[in-house]
C-alpha atoms as a PDB file:
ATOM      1  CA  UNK A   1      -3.989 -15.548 -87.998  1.00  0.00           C
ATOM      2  CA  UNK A   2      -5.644 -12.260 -88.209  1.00  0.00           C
ATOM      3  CA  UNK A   3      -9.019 -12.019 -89.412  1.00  0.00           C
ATOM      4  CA  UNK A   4     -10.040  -9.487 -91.933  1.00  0.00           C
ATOM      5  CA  UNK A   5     -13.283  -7.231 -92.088  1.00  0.00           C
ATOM      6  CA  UNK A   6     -14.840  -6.015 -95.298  1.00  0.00           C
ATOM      7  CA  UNK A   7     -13.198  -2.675 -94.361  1.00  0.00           C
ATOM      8  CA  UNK A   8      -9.635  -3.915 -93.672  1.00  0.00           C
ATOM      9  CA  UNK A   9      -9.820  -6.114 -96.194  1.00  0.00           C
ATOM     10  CA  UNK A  10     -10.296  -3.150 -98.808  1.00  0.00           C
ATOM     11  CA  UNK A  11      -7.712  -0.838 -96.480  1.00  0.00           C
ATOM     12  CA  UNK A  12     -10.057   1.460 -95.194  1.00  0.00           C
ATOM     13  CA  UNK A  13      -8.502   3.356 -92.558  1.00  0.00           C
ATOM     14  CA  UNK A  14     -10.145   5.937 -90.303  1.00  0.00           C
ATOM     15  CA  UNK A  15      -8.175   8.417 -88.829  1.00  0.00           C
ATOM     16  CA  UNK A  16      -9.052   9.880 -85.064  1.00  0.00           C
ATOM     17  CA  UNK A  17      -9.651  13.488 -86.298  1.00  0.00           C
ATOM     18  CA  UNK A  18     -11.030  12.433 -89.371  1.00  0.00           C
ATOM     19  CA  UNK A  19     -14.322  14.130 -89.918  1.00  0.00           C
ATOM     20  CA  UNK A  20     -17.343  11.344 -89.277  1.00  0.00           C
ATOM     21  CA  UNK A  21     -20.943  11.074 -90.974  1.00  0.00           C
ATOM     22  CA  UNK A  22     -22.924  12.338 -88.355  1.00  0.00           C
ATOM     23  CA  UNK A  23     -25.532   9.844 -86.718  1.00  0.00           C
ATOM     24  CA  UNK A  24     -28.771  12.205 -87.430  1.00  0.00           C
ATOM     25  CA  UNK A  25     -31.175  13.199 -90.312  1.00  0.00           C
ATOM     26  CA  UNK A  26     -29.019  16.245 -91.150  1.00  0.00           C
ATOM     27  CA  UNK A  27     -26.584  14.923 -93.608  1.00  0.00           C
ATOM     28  CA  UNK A  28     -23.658  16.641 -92.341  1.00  0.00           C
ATOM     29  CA  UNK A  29     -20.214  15.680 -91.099  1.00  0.00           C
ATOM     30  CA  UNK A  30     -19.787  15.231 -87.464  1.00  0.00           C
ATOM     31  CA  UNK A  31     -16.187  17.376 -86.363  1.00  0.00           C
ATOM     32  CA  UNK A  32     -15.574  15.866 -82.988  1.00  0.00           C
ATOM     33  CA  UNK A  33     -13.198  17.961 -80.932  1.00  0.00           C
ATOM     34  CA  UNK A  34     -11.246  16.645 -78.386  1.00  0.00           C
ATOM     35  CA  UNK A  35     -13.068  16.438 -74.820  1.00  0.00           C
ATOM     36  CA  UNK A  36     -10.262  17.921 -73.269  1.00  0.00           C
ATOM     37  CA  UNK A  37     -10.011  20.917 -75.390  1.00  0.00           C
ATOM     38  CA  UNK A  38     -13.751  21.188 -75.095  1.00  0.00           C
ATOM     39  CA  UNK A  39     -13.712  21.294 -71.199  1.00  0.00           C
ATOM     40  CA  UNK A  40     -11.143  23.402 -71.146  1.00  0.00           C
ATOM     41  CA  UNK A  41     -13.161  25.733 -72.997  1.00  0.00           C
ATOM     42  CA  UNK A  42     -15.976  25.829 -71.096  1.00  0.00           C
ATOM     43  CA  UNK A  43     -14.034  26.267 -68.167  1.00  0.00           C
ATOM     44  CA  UNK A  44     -12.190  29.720 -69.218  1.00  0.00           C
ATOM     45  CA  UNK A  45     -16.083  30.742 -70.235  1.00  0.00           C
ATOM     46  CA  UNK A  46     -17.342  29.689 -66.692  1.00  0.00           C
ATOM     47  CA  UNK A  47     -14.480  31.352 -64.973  1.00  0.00           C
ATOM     48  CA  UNK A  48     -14.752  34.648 -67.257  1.00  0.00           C
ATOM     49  CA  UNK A  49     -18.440  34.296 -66.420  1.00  0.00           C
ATOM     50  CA  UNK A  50     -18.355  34.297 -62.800  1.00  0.00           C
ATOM     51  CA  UNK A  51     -15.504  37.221 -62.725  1.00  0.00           C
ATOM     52  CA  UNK A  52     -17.994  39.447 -65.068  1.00  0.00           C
ATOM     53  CA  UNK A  53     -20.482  38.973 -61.737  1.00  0.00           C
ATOM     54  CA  UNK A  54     -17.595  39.494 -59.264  1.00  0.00           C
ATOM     55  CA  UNK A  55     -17.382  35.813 -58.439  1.00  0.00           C
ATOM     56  CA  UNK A  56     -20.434  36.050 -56.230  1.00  0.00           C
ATOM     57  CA  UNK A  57     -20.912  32.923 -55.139  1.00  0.00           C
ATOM     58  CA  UNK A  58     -24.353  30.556 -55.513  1.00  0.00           C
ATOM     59  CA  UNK A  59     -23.975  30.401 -59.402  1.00  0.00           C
ATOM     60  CA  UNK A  60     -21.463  27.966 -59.965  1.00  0.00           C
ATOM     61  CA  UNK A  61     -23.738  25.188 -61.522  1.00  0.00           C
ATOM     62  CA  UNK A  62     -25.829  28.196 -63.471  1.00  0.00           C
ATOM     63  CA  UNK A  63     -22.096  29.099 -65.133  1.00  0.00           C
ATOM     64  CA  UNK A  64     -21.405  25.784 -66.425  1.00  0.00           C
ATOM     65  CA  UNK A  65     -24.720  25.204 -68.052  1.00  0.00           C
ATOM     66  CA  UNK A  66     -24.443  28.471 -69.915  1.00  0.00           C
ATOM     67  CA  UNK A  67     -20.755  28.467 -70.259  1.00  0.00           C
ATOM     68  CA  UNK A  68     -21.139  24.343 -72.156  1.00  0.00           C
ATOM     69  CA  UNK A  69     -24.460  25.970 -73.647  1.00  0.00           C
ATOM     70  CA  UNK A  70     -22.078  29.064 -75.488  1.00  0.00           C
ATOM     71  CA  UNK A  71     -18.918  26.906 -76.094  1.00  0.00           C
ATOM     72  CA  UNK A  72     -21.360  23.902 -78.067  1.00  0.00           C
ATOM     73  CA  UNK A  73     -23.257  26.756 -80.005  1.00  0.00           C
ATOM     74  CA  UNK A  74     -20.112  28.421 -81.112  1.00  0.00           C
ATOM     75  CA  UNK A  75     -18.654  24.479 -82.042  1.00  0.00           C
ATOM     76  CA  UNK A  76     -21.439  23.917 -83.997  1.00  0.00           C
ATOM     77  CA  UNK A  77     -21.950  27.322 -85.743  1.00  0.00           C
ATOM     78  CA  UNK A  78     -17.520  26.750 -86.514  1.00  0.00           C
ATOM     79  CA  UNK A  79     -18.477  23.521 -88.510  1.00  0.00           C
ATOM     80  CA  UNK A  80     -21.417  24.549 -90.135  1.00  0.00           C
ATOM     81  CA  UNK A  81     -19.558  27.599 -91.238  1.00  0.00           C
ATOM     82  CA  UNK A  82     -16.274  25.857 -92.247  1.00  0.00           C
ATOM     83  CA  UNK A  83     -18.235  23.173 -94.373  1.00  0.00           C
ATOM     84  CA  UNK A  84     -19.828  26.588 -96.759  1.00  0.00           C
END
């Protein structure tokens, strides 16, 4: 015999790419993407980094950081401007 929660006892289903109440003190949703996506993102903006510098190498590490840095700023700035 199954046992029911409050929530599944009312039917409250979440789906996976539901939007979610974020954790902090700002009061907006949370729009998760998927970490795959998201790494592949930051990837592309690595490698277009290092080909911009001629793929010099020494500044692997240093293209990540700023490549996760842009892709995470342009994430957030995409939900804060699709919840407007």
């Amino acid at each position: 015999m199954a046992v029911q929660t409050p929530s599944t006892a009312r039917g409250a289903r979440k789906s996976a790419t539901a939007p979610r109440k974020s954790t902090g003190n700002s009061g907006k949703l949370d729009r998760r993407i998927d970490p795959e996506r998201r790494h592949a993102l930051i990837a592309e903006a690595a490698y277009l980094r290092a080909e911009r510098r001629g793929f010099s190498p020494g500044h692997e590490v240093e293209d990540w950081l700023s490549a996760e840095i842009e892709v995470d700023t342009a994430l957030t700035l995409g939900a804060d401007q699709a919840m407007q």
